[in-house]
PDB file of N, CA and C in Angstrom:
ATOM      1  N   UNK A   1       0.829  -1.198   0.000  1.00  0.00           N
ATOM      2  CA  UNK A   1       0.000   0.000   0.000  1.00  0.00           C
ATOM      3  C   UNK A   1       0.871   1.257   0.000  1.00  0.00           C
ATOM      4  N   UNK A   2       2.112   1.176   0.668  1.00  0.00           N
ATOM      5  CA  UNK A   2       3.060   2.169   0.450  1.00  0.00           C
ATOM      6  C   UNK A   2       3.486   2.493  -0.237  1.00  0.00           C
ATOM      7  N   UNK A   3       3.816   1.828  -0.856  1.00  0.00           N
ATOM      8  CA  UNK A   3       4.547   1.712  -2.669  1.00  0.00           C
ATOM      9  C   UNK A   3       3.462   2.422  -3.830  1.00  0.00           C
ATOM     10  N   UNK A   4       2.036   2.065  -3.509  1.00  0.00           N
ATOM     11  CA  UNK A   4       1.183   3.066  -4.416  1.00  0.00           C
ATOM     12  C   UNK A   4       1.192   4.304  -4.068  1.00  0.00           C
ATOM     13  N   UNK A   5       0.912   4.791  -2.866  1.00  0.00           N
ATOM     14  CA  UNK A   5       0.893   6.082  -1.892  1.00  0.00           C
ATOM     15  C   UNK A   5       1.957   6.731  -2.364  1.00  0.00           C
ATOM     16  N   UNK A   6       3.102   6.307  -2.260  1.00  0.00           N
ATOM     17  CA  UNK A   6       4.734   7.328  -2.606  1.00  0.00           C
ATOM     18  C   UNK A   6       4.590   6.988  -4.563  1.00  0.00           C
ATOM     19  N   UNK A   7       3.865   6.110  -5.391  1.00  0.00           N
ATOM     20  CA  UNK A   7       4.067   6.146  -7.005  1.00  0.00           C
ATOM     21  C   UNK A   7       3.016   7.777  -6.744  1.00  0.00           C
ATOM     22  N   UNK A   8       1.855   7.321  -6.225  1.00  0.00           N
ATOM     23  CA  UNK A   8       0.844   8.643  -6.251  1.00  0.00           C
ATOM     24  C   UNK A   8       1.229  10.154  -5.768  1.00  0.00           C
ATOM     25  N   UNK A   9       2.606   9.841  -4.855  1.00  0.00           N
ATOM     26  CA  UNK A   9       3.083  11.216  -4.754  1.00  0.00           C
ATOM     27  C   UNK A   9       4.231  11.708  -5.691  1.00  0.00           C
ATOM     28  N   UNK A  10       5.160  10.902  -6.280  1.00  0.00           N
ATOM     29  CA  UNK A  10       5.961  11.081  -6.960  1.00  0.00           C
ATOM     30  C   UNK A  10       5.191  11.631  -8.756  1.00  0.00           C
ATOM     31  N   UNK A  11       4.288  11.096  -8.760  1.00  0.00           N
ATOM     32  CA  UNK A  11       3.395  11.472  -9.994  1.00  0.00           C
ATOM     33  C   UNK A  11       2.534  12.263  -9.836  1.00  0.00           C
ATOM     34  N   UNK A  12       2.587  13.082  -8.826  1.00  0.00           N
ATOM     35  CA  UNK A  12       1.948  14.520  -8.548  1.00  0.00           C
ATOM     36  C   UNK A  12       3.082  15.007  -8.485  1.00  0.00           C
ATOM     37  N   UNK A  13       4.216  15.143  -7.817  1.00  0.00           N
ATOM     38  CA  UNK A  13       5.289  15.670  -8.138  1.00  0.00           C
ATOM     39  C   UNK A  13       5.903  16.120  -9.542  1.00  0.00           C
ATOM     40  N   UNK A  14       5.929  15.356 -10.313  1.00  0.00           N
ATOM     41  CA  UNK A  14       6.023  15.387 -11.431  1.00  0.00           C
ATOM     42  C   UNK A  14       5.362  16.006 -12.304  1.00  0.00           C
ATOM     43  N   UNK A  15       3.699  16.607 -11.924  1.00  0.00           N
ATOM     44  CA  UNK A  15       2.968  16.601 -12.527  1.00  0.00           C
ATOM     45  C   UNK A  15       2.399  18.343 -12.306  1.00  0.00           C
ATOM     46  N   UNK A  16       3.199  18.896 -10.880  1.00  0.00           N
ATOM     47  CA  UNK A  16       3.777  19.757 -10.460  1.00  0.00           C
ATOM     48  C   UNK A  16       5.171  21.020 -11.370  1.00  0.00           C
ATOM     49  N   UNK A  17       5.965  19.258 -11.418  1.00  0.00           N
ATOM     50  CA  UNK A  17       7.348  20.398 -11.823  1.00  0.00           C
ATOM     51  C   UNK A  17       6.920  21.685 -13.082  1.00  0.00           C
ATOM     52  N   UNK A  18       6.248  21.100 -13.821  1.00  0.00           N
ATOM     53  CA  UNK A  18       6.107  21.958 -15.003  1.00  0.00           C
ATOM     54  C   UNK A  18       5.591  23.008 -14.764  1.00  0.00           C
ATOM     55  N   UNK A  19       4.894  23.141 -13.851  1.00  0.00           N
ATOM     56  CA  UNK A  19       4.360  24.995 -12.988  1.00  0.00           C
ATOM     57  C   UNK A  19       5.426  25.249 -12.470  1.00  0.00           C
ATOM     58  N   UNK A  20       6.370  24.700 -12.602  1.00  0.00           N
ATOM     59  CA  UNK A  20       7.175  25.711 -11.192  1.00  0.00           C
ATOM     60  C   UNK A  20       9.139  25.905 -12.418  1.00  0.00           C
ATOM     61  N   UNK A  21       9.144  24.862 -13.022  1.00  0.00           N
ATOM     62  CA  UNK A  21      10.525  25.000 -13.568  1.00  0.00           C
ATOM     63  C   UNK A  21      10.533  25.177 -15.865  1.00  0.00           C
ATOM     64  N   UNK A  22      10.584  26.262 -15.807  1.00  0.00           N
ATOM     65  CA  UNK A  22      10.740  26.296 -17.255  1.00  0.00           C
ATOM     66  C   UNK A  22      10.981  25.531 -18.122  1.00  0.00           C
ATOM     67  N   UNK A  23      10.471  24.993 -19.198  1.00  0.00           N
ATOM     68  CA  UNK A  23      11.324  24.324 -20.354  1.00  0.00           C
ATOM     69  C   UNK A  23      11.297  22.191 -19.708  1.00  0.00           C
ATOM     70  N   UNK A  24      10.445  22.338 -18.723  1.00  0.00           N
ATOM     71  CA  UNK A  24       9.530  20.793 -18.536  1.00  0.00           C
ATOM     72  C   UNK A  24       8.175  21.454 -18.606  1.00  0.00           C
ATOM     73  N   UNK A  25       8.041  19.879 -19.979  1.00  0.00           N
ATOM     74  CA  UNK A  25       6.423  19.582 -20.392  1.00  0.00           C
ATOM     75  C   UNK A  25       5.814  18.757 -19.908  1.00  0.00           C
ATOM     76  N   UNK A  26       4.705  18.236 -19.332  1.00  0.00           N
ATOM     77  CA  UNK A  26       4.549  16.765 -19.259  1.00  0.00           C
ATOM     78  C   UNK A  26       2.423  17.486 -19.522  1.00  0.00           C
ATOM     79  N   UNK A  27       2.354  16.545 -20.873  1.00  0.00           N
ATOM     80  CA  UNK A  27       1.073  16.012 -21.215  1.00  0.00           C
ATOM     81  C   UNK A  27      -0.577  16.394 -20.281  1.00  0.00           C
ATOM     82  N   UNK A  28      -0.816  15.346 -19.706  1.00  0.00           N
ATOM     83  CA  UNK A  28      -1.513  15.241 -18.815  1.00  0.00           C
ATOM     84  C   UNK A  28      -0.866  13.925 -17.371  1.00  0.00           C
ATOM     85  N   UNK A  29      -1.903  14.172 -16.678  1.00  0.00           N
ATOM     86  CA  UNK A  29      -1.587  13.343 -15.168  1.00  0.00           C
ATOM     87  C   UNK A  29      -0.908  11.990 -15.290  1.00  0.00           C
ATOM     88  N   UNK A  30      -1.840  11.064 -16.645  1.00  0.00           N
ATOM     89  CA  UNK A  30      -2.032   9.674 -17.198  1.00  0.00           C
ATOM     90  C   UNK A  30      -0.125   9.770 -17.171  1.00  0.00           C
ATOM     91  N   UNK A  31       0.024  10.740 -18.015  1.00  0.00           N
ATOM     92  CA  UNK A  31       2.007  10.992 -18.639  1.00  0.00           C
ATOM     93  C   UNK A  31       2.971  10.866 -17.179  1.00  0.00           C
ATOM     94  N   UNK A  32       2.023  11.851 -16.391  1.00  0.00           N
ATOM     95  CA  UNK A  32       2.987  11.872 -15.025  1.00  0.00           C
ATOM     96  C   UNK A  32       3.287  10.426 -14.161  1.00  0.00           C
ATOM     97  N   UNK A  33       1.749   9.375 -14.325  1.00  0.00           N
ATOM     98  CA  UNK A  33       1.984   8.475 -14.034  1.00  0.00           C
ATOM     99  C   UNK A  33       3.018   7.821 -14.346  1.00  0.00           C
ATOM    100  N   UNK A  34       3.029   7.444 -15.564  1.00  0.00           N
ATOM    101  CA  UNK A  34       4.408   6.666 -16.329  1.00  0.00           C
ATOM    102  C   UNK A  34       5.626   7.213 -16.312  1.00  0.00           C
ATOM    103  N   UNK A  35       5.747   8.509 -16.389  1.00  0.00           N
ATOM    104  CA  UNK A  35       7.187   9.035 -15.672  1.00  0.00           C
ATOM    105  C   UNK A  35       7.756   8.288 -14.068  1.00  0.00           C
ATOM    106  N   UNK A  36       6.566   8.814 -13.435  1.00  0.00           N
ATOM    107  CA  UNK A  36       6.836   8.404 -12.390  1.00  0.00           C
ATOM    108  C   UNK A  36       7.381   7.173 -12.490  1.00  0.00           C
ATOM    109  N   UNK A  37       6.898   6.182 -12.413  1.00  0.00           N
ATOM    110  CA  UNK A  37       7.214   4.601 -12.690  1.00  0.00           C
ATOM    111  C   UNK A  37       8.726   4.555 -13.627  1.00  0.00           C
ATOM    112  N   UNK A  38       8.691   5.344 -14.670  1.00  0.00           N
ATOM    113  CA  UNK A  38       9.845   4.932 -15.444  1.00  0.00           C
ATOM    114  C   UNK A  38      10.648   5.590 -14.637  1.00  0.00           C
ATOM    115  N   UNK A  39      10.931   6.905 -13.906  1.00  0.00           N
ATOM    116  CA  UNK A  39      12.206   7.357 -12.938  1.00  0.00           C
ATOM    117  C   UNK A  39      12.243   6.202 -12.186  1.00  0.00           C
ATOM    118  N   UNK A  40      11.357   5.569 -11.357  1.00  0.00           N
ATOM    119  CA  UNK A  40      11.334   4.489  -9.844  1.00  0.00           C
ATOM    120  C   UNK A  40      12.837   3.487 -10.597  1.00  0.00           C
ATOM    121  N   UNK A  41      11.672   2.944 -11.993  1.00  0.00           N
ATOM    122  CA  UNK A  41      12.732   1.948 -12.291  1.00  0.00           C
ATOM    123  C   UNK A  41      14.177   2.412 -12.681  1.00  0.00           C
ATOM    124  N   UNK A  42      14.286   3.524 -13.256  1.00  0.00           N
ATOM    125  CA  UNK A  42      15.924   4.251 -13.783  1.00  0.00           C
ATOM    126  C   UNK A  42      16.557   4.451 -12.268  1.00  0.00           C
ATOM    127  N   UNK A  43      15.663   4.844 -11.260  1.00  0.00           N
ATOM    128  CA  UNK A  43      16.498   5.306  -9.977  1.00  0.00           C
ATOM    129  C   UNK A  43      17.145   3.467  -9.499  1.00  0.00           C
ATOM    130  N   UNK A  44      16.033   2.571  -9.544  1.00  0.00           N
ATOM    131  CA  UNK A  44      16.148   1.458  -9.010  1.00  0.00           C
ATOM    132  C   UNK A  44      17.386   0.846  -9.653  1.00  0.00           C
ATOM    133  N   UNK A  45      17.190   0.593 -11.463  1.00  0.00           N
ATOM    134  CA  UNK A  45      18.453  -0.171 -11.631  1.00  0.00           C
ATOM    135  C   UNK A  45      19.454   0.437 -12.898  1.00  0.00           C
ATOM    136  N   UNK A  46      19.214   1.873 -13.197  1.00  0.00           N
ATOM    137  CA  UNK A  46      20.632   2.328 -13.937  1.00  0.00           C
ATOM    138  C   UNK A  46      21.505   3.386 -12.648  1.00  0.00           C
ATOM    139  N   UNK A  47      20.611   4.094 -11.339  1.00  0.00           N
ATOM    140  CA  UNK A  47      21.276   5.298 -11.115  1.00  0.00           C
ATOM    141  C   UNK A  47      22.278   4.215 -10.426  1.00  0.00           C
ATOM    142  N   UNK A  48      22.355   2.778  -9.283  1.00  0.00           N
ATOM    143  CA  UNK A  48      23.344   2.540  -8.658  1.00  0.00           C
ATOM    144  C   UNK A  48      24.850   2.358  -9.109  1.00  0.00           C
ATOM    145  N   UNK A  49      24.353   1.858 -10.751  1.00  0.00           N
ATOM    146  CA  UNK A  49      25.925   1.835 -10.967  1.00  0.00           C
ATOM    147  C   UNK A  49      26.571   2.978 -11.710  1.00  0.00           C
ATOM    148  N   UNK A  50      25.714   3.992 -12.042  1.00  0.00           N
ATOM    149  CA  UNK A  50      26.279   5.128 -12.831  1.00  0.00           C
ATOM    150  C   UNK A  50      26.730   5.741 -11.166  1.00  0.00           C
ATOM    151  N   UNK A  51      26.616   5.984 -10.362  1.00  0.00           N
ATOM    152  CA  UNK A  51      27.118   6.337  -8.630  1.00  0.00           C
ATOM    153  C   UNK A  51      28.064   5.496  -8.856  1.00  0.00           C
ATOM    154  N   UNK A  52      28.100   4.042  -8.988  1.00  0.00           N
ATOM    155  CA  UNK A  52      29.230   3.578  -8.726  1.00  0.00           C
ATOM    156  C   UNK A  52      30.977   3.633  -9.953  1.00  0.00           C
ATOM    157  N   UNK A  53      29.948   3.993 -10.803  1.00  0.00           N
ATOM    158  CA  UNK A  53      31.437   4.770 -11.934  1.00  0.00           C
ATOM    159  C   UNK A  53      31.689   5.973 -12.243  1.00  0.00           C
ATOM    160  N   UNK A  54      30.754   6.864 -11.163  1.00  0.00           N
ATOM    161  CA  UNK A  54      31.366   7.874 -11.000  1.00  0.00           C
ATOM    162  C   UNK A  54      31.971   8.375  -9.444  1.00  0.00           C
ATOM    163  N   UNK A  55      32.133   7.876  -8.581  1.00  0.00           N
ATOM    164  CA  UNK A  55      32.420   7.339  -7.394  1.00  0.00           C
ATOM    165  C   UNK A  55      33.576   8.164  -7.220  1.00  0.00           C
ATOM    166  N   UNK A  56      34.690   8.308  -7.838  1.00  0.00           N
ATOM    167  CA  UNK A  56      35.840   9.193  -8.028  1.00  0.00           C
ATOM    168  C   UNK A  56      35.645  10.768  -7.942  1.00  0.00           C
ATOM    169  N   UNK A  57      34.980  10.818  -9.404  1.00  0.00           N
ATOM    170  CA  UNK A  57      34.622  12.376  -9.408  1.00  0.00           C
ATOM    171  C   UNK A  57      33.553  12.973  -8.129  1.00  0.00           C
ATOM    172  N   UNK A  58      32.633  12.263  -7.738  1.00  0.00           N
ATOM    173  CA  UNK A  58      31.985  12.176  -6.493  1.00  0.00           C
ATOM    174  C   UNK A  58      32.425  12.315  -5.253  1.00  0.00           C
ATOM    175  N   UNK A  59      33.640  11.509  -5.075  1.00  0.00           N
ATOM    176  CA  UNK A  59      34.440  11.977  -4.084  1.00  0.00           C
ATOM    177  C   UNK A  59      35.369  13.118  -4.336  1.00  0.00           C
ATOM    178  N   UNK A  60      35.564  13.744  -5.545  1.00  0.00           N
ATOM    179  CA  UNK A  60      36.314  14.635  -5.085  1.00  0.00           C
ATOM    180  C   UNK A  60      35.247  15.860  -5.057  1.00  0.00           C
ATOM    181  N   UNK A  61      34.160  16.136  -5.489  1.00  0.00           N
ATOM    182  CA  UNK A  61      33.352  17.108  -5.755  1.00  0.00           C
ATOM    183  C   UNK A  61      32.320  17.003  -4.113  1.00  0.00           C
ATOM    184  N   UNK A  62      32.704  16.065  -3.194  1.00  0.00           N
ATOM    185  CA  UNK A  62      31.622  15.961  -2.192  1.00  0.00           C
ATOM    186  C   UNK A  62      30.533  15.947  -2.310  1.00  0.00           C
ATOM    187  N   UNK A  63      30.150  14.941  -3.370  1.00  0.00           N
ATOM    188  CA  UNK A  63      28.706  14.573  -3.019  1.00  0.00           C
ATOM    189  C   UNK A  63      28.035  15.149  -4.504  1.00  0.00           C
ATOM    190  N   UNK A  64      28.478  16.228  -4.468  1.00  0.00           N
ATOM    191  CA  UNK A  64      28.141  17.513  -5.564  1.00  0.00           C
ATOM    192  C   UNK A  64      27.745  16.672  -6.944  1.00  0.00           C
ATOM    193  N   UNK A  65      28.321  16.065  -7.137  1.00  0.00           N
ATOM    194  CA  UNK A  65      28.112  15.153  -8.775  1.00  0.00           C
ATOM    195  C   UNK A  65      27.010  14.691  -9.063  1.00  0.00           C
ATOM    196  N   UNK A  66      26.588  14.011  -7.940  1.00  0.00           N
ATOM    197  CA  UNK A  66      25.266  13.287  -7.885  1.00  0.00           C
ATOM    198  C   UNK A  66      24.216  13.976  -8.933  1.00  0.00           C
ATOM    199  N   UNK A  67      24.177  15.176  -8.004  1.00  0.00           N
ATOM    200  CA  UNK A  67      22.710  16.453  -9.086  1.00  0.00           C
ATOM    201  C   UNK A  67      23.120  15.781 -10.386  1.00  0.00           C
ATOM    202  N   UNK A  68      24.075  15.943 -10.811  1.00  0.00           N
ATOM    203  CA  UNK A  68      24.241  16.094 -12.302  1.00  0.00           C
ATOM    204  C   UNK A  68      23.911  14.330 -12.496  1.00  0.00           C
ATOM    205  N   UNK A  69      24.381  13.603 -12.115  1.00  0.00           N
ATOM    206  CA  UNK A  69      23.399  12.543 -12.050  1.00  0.00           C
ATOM    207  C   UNK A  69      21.826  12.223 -11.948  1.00  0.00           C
ATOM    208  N   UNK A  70      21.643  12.653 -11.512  1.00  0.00           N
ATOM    209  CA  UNK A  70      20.037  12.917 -10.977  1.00  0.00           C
ATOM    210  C   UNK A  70      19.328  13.242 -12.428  1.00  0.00           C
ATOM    211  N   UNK A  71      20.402  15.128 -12.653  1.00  0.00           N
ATOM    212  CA  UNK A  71      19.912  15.688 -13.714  1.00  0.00           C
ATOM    213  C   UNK A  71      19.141  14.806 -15.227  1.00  0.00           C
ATOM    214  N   UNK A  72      20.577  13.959 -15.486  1.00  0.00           N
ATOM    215  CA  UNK A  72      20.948  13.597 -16.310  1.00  0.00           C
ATOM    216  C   UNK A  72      19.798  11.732 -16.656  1.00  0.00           C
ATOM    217  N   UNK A  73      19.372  11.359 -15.692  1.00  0.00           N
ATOM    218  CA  UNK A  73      18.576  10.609 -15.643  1.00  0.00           C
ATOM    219  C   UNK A  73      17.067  11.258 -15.131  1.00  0.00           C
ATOM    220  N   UNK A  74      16.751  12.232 -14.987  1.00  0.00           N
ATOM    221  CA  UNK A  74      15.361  12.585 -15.510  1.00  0.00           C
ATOM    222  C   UNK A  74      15.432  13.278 -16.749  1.00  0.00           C
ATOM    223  N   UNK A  75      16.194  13.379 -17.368  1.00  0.00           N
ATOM    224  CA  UNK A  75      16.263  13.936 -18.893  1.00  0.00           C
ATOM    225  C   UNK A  75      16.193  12.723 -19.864  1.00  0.00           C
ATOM    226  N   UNK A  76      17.078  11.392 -18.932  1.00  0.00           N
ATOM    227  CA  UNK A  76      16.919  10.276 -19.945  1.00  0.00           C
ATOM    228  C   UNK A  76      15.353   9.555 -19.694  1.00  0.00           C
ATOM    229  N   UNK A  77      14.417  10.086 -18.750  1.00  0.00           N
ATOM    230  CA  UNK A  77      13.175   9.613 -18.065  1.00  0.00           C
ATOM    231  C   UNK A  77      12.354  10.371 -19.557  1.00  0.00           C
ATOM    232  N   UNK A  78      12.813  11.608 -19.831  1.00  0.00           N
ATOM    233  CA  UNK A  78      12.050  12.450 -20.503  1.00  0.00           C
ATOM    234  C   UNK A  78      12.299  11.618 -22.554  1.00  0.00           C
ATOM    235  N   UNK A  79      13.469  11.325 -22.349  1.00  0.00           N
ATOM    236  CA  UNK A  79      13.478  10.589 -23.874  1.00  0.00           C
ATOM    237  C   UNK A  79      12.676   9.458 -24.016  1.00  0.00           C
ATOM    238  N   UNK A  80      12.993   8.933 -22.834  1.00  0.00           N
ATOM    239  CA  UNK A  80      11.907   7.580 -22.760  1.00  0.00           C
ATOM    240  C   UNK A  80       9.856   7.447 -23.327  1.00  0.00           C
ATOM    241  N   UNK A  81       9.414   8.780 -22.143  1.00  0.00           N
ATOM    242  CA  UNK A  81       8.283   8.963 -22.783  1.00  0.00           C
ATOM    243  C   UNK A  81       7.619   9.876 -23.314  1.00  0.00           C
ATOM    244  N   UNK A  82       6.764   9.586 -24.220  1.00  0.00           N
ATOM    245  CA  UNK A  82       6.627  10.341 -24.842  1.00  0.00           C
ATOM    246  C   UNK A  82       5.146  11.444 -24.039  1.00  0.00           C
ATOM    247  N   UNK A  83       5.033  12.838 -24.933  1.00  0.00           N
ATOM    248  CA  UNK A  83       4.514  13.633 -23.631  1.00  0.00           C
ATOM    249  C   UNK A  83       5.242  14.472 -21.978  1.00  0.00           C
ATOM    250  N   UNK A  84       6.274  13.954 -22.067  1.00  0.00           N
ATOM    251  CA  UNK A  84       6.927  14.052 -21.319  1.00  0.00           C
ATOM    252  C   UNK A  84       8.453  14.723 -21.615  1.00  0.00           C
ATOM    253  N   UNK A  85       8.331  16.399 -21.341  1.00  0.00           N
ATOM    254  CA  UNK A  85       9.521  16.835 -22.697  1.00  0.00           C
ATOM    255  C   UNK A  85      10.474  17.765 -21.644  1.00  0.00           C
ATOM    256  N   UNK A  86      11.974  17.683 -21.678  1.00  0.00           N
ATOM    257  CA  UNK A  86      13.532  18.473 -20.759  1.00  0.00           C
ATOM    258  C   UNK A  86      13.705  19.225 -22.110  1.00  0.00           C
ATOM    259  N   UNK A  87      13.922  20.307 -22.187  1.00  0.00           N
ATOM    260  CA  UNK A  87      14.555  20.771 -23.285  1.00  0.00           C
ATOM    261  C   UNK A  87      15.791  21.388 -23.004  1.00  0.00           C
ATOM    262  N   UNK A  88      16.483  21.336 -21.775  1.00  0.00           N
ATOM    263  CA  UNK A  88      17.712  20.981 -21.944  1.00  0.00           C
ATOM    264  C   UNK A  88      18.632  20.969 -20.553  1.00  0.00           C
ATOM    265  N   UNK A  89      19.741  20.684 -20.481  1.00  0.00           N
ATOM    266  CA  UNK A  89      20.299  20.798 -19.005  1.00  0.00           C
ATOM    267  C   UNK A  89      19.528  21.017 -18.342  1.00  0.00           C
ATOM    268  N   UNK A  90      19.864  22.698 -18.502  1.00  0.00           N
ATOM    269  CA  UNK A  90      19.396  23.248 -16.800  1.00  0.00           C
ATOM    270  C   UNK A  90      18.346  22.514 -16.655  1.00  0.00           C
ATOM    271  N   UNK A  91      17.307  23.020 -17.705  1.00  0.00           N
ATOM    272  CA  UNK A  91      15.679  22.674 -17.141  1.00  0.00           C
ATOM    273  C   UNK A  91      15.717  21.064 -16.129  1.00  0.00           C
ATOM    274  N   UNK A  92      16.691  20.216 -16.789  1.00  0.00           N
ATOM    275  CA  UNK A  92      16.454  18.743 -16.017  1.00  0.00           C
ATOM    276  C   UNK A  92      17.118  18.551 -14.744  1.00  0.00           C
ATOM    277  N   UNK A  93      17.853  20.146 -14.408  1.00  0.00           N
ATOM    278  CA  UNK A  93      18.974  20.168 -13.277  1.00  0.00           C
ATOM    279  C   UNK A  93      17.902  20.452 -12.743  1.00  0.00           C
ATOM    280  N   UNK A  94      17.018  21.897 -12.565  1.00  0.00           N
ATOM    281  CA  UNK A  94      16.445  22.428 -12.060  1.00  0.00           C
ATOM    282  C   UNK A  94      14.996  21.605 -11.739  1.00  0.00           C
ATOM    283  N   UNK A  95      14.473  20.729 -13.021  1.00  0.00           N
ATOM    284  CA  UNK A  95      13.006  19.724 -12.933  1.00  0.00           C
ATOM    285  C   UNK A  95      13.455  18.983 -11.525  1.00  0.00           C
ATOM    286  N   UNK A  96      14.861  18.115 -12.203  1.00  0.00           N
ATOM    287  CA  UNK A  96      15.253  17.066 -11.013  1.00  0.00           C
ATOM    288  C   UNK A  96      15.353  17.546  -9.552  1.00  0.00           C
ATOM    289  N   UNK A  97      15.979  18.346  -9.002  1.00  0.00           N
ATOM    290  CA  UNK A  97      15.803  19.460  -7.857  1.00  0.00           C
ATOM    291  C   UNK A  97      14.895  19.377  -7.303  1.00  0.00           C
ATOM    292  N   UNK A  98      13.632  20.617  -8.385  1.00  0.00           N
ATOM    293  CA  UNK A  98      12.167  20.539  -7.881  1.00  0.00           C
ATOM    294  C   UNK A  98      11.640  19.318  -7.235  1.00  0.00           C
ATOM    295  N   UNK A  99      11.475  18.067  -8.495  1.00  0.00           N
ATOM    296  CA  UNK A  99      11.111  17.249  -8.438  1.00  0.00           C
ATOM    297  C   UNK A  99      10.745  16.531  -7.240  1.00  0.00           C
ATOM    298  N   UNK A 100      12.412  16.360  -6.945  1.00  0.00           N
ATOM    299  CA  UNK A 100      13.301  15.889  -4.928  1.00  0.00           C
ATOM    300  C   UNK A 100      12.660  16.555  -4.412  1.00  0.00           C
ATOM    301  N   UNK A 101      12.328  17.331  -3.883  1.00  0.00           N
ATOM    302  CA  UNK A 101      11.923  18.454  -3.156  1.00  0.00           C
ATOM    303  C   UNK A 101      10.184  17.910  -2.937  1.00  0.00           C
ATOM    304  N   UNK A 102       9.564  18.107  -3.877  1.00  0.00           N
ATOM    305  CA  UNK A 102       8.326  18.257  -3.873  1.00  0.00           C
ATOM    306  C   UNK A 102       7.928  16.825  -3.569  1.00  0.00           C
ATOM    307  N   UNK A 103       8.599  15.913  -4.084  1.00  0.00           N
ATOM    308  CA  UNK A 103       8.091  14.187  -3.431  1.00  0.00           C
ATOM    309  C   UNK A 103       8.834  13.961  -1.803  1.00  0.00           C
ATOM    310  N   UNK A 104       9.548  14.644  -1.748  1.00  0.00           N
ATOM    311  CA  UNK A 104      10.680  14.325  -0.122  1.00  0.00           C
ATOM    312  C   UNK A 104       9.381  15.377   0.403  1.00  0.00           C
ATOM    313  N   UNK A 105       8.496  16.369   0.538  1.00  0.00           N
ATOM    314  CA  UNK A 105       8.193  16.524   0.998  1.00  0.00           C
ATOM    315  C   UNK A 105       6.743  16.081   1.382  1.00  0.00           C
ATOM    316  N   UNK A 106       5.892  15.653   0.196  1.00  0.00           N
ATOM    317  CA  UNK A 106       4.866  15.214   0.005  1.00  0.00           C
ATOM    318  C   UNK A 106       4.961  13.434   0.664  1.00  0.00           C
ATOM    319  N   UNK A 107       6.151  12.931   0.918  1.00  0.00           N
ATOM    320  CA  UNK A 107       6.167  11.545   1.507  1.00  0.00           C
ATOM    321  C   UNK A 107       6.198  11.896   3.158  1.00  0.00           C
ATOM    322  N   UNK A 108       6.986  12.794   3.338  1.00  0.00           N
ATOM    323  CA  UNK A 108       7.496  13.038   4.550  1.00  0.00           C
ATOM    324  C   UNK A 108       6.050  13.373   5.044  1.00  0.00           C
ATOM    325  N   UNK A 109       4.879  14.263   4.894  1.00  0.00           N
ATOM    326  CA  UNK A 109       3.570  14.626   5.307  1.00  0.00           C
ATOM    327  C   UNK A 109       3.064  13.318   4.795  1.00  0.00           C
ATOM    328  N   UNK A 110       2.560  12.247   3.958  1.00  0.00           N
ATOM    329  CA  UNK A 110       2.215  11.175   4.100  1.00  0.00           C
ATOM    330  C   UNK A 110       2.728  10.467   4.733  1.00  0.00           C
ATOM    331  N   UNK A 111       3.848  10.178   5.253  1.00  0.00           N
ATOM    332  CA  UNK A 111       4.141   9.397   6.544  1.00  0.00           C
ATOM    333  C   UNK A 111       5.080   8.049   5.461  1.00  0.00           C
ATOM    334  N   UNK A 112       5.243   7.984   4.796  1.00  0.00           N
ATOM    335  CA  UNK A 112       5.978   6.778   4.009  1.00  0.00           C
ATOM    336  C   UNK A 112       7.005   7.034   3.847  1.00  0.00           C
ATOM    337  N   UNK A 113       8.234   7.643   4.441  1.00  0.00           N
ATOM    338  CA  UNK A 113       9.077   7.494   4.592  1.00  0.00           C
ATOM    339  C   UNK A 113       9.772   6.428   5.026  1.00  0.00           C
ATOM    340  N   UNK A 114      10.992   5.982   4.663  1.00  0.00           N
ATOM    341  CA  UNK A 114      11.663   5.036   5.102  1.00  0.00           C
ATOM    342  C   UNK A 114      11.782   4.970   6.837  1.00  0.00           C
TER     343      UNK A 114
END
């Protein structure tokens, strides 16, 4: 039941960013759904090992790299579906940001936090 609760906040999140960060599109709600789901799975099984080969530059930047990680896989979330449009860096630095923000907070007031 948790796992729907945090897909349902992460796809309001999402569904969010585009009021708040320039240059992200997303369709209608139906679009935000499937984003959602397609980030879960990109966070689940491409972000651990792109962290783990960039692990170097990470350590020397403190942590700092990550964003651009982050960035860089909700932009590849955005090639994936369609309706769902980054038109460029920043916007996916700044979407991805928002994004964090608006689901870390929307879980944290639903109580599904880890």
């Amino acid at each position: 039941m948790r796992l729907f609760v945090r897909w349902a906040i992460n796809a309001l999140a999402i569904f969010l960013v585009p009021m708040i960060v320039p240059g992200v599109e997303i369709a209608n709600f139906y679009t935000a759904v499937i984003v959602a789901l397609i980030i879960g799975l990109i966070n689940t099984f491409i972000r651990p090992v792109l962290l783990l080969f960039t692990l170097p530059i990470n350590i020397l930047t403190l942590g700092l790299f990550t964003l651009v990680v982050n960035a860089l896989l909700f932009w590849l979330a955005s090639t994936i579906v369609k309706g769902f449009t980054v038109t460029g860096f920043t916007a996916a630095f700044l979407g991805a940001l928002t994004f964090w923000l608006i689901a870390w907070v929307g879980n944290a007031v639903a109580g599904t936090k880890k």
